[in-house]
Protein backbone atom coordinates (compact mmCIF):
# COMPACT_ATOMS: atom_id res chain seq x y z
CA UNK A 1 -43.56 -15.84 -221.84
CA UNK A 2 -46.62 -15.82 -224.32
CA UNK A 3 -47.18 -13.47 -227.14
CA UNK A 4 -50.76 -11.76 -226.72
CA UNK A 5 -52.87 -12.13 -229.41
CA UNK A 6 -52.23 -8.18 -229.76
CA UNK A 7 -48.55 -8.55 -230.87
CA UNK A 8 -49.66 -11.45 -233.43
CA UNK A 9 -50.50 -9.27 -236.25
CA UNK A 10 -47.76 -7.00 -236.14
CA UNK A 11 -44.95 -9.95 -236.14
CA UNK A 12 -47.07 -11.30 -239.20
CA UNK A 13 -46.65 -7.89 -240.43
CA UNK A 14 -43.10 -7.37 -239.83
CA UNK A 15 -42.32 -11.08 -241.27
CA UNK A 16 -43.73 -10.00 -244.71
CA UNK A 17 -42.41 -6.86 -244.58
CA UNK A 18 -39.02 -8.27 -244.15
CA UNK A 19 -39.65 -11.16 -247.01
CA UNK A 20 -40.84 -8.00 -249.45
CA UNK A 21 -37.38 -6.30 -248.73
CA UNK A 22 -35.46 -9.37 -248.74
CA UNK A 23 -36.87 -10.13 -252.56
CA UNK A 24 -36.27 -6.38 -253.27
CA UNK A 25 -32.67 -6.62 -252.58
CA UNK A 26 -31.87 -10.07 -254.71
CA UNK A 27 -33.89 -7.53 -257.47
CA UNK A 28 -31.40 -4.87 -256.86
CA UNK A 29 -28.37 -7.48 -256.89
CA UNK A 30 -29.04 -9.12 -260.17
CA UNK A 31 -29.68 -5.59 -261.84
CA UNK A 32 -25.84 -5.03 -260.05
CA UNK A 33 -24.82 -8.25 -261.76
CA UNK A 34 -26.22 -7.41 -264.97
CA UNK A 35 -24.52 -3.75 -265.41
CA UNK A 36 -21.70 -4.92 -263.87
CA UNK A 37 -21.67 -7.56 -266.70
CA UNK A 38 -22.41 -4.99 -269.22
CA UNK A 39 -20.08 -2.46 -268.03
CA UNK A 40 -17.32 -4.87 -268.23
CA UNK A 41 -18.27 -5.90 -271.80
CA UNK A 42 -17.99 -2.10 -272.38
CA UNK A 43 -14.69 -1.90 -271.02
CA UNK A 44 -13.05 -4.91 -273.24
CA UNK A 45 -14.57 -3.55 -276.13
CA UNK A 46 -13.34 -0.13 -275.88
CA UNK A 47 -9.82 -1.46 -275.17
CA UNK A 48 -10.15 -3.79 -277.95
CA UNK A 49 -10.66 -0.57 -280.27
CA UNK A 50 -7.67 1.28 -278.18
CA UNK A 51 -5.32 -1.38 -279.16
CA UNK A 52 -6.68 -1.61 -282.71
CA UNK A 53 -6.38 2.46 -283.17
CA UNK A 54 -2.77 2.14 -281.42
CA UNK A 55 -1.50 -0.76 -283.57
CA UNK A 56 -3.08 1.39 -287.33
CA UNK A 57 -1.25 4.53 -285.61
CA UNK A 58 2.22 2.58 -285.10
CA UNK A 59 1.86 0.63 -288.86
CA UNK A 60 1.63 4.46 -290.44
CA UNK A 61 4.39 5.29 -288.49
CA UNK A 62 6.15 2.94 -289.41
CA UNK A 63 5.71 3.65 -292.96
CA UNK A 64 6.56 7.18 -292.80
CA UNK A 65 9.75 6.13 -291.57
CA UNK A 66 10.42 3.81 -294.28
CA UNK A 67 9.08 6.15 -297.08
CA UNK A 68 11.26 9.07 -295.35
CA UNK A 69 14.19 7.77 -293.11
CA UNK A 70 16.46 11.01 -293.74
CA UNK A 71 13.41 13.44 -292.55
CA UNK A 72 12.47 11.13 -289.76
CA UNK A 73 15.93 10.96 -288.42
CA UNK A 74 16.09 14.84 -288.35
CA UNK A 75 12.29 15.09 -286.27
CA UNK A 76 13.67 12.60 -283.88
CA UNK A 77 16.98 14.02 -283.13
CA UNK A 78 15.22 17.83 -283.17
CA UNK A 79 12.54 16.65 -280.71
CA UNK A 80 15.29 14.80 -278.65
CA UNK A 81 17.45 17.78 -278.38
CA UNK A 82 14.07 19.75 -277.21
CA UNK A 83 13.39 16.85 -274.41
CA UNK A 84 17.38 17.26 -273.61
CA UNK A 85 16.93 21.12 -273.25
CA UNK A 86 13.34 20.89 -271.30
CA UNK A 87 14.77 17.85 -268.93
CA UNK A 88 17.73 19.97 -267.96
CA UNK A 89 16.02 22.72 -266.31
């Protein structure tokens, strides 16, 4: 069956209508891409500076300890005994 020359224009029409939309969503996909990309950036960094903060925060630790084992000793076994007491409820 033959197209009229009526229902040319509109399947032109339709065609670039479609292309348009078609280069709209690669657009849309590569901005995706990009944030994505950025966003994960984000994300490494930030844990980067987690495990930095976490690592400064165990070295003072530590040195509290050494500077004052006796005092240290007596937190640990006061806050243990306060775990022991909440636990057994």
């Amino acid at each position: 069956m033959a197209t009229s020359d009526a229902e040319m224009p509109d399947h032109k029409a339709l065609s670039e209508d479609l292309e348009k939309i078609a280069k709209h969503l690669s657009r849309l996909r590569s901005e995706a891409d990009a944030l994505v990309g950025s966003v994960g950036a984000t994300g490494m960094h930030q844990a980067e500076a987690l495990q930095d903060q976490a690592g400064e925060m165990v070295g003072a630790v530590e040195d509290a300890i050494r500077r004052t084992p006796l005092k240290s000793m007596c937190i640990a076994l006061g806050v243990g005994f306060l775990l022991g007491i909440v636990m057994g409820r």
